[in-house]
Protein backbone atom coordinates (compact mmCIF):
# COMPACT_ATOMS: atom_id res chain seq x y z
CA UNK A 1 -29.09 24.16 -0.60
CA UNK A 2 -29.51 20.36 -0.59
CA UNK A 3 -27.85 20.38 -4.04
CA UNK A 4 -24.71 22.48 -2.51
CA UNK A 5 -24.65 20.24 -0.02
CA UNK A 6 -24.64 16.98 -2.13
CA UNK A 7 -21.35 18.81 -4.05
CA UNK A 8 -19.79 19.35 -0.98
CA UNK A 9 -20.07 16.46 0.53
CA UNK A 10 -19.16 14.51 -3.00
CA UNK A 11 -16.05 16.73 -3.17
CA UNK A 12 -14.55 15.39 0.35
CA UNK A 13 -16.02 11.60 -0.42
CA UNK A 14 -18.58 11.54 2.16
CA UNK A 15 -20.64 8.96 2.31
CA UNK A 16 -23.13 7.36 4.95
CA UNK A 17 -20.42 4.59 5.78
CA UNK A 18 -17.86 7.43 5.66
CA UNK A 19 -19.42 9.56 8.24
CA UNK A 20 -19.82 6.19 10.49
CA UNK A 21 -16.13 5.93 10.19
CA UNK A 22 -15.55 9.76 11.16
CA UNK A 23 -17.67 9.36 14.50
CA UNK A 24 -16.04 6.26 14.93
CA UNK A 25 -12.46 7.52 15.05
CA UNK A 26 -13.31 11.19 16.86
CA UNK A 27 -14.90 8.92 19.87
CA UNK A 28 -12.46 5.95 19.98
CA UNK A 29 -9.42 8.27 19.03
CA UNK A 30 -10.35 11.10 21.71
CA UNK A 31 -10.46 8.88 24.35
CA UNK A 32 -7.29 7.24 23.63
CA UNK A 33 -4.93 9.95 23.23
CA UNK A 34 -6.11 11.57 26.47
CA UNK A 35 -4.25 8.93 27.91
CA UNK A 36 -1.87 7.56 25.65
CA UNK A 37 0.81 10.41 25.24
CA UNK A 38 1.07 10.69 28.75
CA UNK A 39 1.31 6.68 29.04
CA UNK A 40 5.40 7.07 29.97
CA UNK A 41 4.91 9.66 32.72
CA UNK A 42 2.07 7.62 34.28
CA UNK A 43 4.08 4.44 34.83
CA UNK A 44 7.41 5.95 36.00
CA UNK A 45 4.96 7.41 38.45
CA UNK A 46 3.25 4.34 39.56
CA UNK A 47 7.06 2.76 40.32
CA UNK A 48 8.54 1.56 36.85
CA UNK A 49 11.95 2.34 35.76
CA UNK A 50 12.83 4.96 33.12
CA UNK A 51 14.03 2.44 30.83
CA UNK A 52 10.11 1.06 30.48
CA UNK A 53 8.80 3.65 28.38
CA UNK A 54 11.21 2.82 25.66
CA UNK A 55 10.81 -0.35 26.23
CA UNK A 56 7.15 -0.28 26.05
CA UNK A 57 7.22 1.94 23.18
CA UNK A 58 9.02 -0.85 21.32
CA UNK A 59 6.22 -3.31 22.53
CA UNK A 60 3.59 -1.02 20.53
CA UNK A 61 5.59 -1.19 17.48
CA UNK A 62 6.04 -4.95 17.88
CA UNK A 63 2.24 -5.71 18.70
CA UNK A 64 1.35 -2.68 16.12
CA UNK A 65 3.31 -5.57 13.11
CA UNK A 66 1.74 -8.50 14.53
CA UNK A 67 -1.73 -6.97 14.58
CA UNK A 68 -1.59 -5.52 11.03
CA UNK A 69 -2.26 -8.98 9.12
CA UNK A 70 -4.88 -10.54 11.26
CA UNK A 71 -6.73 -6.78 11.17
CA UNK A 72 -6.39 -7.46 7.24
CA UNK A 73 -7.40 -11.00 7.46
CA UNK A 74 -10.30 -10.66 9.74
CA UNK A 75 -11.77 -7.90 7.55
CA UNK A 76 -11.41 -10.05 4.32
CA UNK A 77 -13.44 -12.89 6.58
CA UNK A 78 -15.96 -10.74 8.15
CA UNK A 79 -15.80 -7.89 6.51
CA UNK A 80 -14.99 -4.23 7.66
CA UNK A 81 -18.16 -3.06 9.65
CA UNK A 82 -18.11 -6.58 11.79
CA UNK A 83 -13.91 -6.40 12.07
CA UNK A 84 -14.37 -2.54 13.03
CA UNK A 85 -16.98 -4.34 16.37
CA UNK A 86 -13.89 -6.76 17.03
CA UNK A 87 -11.39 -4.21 17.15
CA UNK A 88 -13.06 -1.78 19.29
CA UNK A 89 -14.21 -4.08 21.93
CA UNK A 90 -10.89 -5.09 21.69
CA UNK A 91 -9.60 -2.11 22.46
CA UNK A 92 -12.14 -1.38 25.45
CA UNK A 93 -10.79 -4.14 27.07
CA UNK A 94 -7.51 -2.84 27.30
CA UNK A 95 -8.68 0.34 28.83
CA UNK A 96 -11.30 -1.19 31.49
CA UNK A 97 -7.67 -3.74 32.87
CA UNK A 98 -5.86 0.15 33.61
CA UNK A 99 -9.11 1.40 35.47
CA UNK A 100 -9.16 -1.44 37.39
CA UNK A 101 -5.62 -2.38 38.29
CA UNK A 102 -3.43 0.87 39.06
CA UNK A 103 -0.20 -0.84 38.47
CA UNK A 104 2.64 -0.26 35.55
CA UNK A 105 2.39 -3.94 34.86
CA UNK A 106 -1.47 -3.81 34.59
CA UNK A 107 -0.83 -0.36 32.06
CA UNK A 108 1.33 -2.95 30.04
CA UNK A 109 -0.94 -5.65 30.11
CA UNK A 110 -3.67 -3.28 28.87
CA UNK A 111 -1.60 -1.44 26.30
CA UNK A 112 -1.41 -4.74 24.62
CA UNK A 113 -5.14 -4.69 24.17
CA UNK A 114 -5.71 -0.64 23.57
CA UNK A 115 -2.67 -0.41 21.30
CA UNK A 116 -4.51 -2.32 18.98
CA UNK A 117 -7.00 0.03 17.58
CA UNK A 118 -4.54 1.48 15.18
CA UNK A 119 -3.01 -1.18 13.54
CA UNK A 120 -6.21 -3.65 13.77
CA UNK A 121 -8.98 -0.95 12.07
CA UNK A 122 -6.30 0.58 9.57
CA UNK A 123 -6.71 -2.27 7.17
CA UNK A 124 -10.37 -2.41 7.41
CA UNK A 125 -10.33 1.79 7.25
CA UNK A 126 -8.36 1.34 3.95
CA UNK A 127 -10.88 -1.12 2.84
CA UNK A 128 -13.66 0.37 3.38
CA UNK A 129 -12.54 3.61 1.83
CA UNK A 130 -11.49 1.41 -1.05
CA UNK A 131 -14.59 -0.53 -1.34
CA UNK A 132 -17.26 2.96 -1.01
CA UNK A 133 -15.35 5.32 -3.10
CA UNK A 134 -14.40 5.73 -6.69
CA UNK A 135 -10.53 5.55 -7.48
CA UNK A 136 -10.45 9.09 -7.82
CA UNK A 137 -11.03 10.22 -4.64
CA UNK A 138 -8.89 7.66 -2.45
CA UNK A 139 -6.60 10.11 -1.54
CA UNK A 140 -9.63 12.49 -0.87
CA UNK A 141 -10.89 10.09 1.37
CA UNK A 142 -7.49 8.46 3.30
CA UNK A 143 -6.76 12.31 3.91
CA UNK A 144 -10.67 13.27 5.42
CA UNK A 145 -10.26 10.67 7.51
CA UNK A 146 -6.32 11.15 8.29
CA UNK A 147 -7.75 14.82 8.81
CA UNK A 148 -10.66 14.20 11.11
CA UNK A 149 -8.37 11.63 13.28
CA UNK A 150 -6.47 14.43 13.93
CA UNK A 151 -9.10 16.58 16.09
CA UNK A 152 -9.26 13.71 18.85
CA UNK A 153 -5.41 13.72 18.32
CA UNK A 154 -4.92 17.14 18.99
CA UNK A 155 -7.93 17.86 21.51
CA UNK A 156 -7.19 14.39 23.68
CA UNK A 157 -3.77 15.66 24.97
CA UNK A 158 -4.88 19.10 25.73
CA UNK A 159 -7.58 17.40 27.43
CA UNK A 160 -5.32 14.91 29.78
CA UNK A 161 -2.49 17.64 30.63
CA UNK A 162 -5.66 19.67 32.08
CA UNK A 163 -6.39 16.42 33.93
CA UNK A 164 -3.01 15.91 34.70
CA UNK A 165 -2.62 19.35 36.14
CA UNK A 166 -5.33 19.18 37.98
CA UNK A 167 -5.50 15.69 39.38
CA UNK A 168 -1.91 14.89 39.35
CA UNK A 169 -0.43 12.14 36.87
CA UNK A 170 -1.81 9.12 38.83
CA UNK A 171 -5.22 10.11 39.20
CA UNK A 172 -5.70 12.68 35.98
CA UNK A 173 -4.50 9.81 33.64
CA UNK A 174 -6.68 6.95 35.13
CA UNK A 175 -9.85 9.61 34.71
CA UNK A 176 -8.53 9.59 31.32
CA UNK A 177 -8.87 5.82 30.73
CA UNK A 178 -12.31 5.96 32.04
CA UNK A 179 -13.31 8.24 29.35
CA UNK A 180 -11.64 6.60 27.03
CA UNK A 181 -13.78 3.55 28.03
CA UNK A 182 -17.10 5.08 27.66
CA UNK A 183 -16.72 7.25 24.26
CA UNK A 184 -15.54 3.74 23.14
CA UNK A 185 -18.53 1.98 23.84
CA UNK A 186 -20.73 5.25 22.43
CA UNK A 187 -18.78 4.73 19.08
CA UNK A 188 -19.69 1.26 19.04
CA UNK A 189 -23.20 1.33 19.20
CA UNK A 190 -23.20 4.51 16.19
CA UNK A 191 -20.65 2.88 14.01
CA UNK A 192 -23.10 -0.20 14.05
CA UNK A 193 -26.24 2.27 12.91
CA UNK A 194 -24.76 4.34 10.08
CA UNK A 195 -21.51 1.62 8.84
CA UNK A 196 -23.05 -0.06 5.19
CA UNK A 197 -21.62 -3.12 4.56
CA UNK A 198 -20.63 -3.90 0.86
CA UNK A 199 -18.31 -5.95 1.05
CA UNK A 200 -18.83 -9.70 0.42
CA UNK A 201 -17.10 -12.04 3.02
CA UNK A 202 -15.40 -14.56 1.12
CA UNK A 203 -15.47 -18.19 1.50
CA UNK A 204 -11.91 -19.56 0.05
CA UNK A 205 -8.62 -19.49 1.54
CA UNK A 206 -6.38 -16.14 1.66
CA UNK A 207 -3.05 -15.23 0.77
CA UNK A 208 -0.57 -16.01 3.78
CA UNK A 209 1.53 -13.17 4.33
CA UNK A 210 4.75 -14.86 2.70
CA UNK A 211 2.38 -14.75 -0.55
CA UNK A 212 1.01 -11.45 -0.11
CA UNK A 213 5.02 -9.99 0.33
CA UNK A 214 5.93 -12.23 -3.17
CA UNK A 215 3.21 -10.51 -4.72
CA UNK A 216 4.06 -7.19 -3.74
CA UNK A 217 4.88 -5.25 -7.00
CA UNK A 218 8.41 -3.81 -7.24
CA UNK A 219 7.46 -0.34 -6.49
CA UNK A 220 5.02 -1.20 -3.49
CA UNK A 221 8.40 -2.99 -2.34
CA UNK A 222 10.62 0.26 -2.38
CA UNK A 223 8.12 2.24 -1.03
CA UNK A 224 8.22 -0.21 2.03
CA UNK A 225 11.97 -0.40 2.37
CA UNK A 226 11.93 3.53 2.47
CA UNK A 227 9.27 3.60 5.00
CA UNK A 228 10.86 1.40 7.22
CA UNK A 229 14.05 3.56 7.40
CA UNK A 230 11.54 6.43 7.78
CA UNK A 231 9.95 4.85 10.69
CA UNK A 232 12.79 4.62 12.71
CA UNK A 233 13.52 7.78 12.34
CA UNK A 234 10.17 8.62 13.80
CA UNK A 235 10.25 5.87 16.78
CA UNK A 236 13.54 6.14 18.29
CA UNK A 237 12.64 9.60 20.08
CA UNK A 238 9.17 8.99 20.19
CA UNK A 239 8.53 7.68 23.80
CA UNK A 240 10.53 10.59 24.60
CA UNK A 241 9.07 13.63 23.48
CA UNK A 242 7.16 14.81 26.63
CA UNK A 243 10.15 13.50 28.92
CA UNK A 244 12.38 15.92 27.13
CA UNK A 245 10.02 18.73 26.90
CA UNK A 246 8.59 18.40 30.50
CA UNK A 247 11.88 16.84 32.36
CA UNK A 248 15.26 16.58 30.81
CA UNK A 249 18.01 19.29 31.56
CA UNK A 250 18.74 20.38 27.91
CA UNK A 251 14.78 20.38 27.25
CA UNK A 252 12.37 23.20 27.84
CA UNK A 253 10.73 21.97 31.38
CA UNK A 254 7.47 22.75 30.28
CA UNK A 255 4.08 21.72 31.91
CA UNK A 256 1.53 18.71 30.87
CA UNK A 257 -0.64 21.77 29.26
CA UNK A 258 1.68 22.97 27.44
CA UNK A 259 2.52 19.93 25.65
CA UNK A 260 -0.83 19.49 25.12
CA UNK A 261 -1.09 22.33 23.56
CA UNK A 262 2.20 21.31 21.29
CA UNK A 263 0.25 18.33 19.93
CA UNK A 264 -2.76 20.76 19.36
CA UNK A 265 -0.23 22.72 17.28
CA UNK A 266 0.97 19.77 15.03
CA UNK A 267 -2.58 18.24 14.51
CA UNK A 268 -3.53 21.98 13.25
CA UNK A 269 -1.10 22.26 10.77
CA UNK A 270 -1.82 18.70 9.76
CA UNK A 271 -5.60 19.57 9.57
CA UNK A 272 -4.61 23.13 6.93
CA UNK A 273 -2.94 20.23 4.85
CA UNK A 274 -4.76 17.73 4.17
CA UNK A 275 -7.24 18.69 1.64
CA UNK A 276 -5.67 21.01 -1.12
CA UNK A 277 -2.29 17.72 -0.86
CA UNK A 278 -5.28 15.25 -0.86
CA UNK A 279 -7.14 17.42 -4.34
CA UNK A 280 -4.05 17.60 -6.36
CA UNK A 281 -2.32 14.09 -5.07
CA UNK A 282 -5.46 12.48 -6.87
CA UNK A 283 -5.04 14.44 -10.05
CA UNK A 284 -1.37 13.67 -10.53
CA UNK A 285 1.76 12.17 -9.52
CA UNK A 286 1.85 10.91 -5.54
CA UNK A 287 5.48 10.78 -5.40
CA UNK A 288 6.63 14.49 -4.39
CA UNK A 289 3.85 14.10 -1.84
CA UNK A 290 5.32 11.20 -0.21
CA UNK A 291 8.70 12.62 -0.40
CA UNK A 292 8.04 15.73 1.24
CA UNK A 293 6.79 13.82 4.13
CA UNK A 294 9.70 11.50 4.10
CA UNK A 295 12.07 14.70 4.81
CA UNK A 296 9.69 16.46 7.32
CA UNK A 297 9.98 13.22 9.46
CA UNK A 298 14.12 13.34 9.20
CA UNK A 299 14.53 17.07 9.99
CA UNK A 300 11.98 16.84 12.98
CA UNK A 301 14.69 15.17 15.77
CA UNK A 302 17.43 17.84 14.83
CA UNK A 303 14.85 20.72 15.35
CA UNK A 304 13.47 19.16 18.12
CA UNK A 305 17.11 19.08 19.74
CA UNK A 306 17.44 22.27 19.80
CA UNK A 307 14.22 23.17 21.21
CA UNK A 308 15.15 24.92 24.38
CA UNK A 309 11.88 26.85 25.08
CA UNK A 310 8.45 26.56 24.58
CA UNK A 311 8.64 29.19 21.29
CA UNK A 312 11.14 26.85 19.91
CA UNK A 313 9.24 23.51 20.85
CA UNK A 314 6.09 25.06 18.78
CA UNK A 315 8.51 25.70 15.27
CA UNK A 316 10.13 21.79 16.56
CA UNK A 317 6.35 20.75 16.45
CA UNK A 318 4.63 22.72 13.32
CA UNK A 319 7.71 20.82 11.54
CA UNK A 320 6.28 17.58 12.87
CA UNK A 321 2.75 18.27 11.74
CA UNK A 322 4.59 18.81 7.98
CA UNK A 323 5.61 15.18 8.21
CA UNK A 324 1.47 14.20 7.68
CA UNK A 325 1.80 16.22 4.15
CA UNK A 326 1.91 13.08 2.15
CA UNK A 327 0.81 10.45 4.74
CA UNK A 328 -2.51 10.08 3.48
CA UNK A 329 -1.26 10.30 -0.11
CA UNK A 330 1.23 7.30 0.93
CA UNK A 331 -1.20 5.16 2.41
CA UNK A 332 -3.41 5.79 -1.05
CA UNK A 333 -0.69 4.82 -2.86
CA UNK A 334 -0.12 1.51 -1.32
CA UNK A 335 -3.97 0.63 -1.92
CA UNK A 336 -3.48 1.72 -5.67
CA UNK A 337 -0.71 -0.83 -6.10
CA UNK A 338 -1.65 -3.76 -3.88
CA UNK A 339 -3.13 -6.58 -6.34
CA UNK A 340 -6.97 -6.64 -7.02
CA UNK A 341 -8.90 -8.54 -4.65
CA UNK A 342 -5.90 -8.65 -2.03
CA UNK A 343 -6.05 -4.80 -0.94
CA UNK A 344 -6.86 -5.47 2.90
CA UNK A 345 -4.24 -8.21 3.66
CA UNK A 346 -1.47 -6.93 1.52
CA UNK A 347 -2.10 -3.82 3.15
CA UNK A 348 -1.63 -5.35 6.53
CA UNK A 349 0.75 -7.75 5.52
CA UNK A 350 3.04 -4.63 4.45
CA UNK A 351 2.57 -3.31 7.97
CA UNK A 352 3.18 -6.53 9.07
CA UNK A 353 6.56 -6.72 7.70
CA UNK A 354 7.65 -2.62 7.78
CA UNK A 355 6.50 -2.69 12.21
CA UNK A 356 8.25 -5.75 12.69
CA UNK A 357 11.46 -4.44 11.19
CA UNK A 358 10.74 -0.34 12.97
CA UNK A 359 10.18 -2.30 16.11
CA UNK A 360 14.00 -3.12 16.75
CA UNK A 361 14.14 0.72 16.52
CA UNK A 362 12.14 1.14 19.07
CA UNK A 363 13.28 -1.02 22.00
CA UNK A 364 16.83 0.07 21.24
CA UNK A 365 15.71 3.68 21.81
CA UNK A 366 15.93 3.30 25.46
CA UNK A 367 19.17 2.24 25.06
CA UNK A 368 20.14 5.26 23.05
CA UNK A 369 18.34 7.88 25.39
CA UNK A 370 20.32 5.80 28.17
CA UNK A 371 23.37 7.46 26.09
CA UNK A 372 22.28 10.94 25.60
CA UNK A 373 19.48 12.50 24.31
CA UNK A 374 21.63 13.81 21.34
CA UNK A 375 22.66 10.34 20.31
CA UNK A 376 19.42 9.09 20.42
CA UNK A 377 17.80 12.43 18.22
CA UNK A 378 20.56 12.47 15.70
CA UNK A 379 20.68 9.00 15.15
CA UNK A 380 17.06 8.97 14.29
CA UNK A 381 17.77 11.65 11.82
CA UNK A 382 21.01 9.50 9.84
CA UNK A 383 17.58 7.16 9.40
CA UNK A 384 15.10 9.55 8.24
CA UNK A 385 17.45 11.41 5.99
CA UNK A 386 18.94 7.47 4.04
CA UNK A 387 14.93 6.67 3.65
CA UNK A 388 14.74 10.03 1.74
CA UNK A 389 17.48 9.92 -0.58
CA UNK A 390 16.50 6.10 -1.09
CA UNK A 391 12.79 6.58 -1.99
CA UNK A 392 14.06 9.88 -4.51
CA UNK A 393 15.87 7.48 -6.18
CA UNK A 394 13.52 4.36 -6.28
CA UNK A 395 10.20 5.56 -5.51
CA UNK A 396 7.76 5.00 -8.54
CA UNK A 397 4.03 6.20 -8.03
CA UNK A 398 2.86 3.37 -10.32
């Protein structure tokens, strides 16, 4: 039994530091996306005008680039199971300012701090997978833990629209802060017990982030350009998903469950994915992985469009879990050809530079939506669809 076990849990890459990791991001990530998907509703309701959810969407892409290199650069310095500490108290922070302060400005103020997590850990994630596992099973273990971060993905909205309908927005999303506060500090304390360091902090000066982009080999620098026009196709409609499902006359008016249940939906077929992409991604070529993805994420807005009832919303939505196909497989890829010794900050140097760009993307969504829905939907499509046909045609896997 022990011996099936040990194959098992060699197959999917788990380790001691990896399970850490695991508990780590079902905690932090539960709590958080109780809350965070129904972030636009909740300050329209406490007084802020429609245009702020765009807005503020646009201020996570912004703060998601700006937080990318110093997440690299602090792991390098401290190394990931100190950095992973940072990040989450970091994080708690953010959510303890919205308990305290029921205001839109306060959510704002906070969101700078909880809208972190994600772009902070990810380099020290990536370097942690990089530093445990054999080359071989990367992709194995970027997808188990793209997998896993899933469940609190898909559980945390069902969880808040039960909240929401039950408490109302105001008060069902502020109990969901509160528990996003407390699994936070829970993670911390069992990340700290079971995390293993091994990697050495280092001593000398690092890369800046001008050298880290020089370095960047040619095809790490296509992939990037691709992803960029790939990530605006995904941010332009995404502060408006649950306004048009819930709210908007062409949408389906559907309740806060419901679209809970619509993320539960996605993160499922993500989850039936993950692991037969993740076995043969590692055996061969990661390029028709990645491309896959990259056409998943431009045919989601024009399904999505025409998404006029619930049954229709949950085809619009198993089309966006398709888009995670190759996501792990992508963010293997840019490990495999970031330079030795440089993995953590060229990683976050690359988001760096690609949220920066996608950012612009995302504060001019509000001005789109302001237009029409259908402007804003198809013209994130024209952007998804030009980072397709651009990384078939440049997109090298080594």
């Amino acid at each position: 039994m022990k011996e099936k076990f040990r194959n098992i849990a060699g197959f999917f890459g788990l380790q001691r530091s990896i399970a850490g990791l695991l508990t780590m991001v079902i905690l932090v990530g539960l709590g958080e996306k109780m809350a965070e998907r129904f972030i636009p509703l909740y300050i329209i309701a406490l007084g802020a005008s429609p245009l702020i959810p765009g807005l503020l969407n646009g201020m996570d892409n912004l703060l998601s680039a700006l937080y990318s290199y110093p997440g690299g650069w602090l792991t390098e310095r401290l190394g990931y199971k100190k950095a992973l500490a940072v990040f989450n108290i970091f994080a708690m922070t953010g959510f303890l300012i919205v308990i305290i302060i029921p205001h839109w400005i306060a959510v704002v103020i906070g969101s700078v701090f909880f809208l972190s997590w994600t772009a902070l850990s990810l380099p020290a994630t990536m370097e942690l997978v990089s530093a445990v596992l054999p080359k071989n099973k990367r992709t194995m273990g970027v997808s188990v833990h793209s997998l896993v971060r899933r469940i609190p993905m898909a559980l945390g909205p069902v969880l808040g629209g039960i909240l929401i309908d039950i408490y109302g927005v105001r008060t069902g999303i502020r109990l969901s802060f509160v528990a996003a506060f407390v699994l936070g500090a829970v993670s911390l304390i069992i990340q700290q017990w079971m995390i293993e360091e091994k990697h050495e902090k280092k001593d000398g000066a690092s890369s800046s982030f001008l050298e880290n982009i020089a370095a960047m080999p040619r095809e790490l620098r296509s992939l990037l350009v691709s992803d960029i026009l790939i990530r605006f196709c995904e941010q332009i409609p995404y502060a408006y998903l649950a306004i048009w499902a819930m709210y908007s006359a062409g949408g389906a008016k559907i309740s806060g469950t419901e679209f809970g249940i619509l993320t539960a939906v996605e993160m499922t077929v993500a989850l039936l994915i993950y692991v037969p992409v993740a076995y043969f991604a590692d055996k061969g070529e990661k390029k028709p992985f990645v491309l896959i993805t990259f056409f998943n994420f431009a045919i989601f807005p024009v399904v999505l469009y025409f998404s006029t009832s619930f049954r229709m919303l949950v085809i619009a939505f198993i089309v966006r879990g398709l888009k995670e196909f190759g996501e792990p497989t992508r963010k293997a890829l840019i490990m495999d050809l970031a330079p030795a010794g440089k993995k953590a900050s060229t990683f976050g140097s690359y988001y760096l530079l690609r949220d920066t760009v996608v950012s612009i993307a995302a504060f001019a969504s509000a001005w789109l939506w302001q237009i029409s829905p259908a402007v804003n939907f198809f013209t994130a499509a024209f952007f998804g669809f030009a980072g397709t046909v651009l990384f078939a045609v440049k997109g090298r896997s080594k």
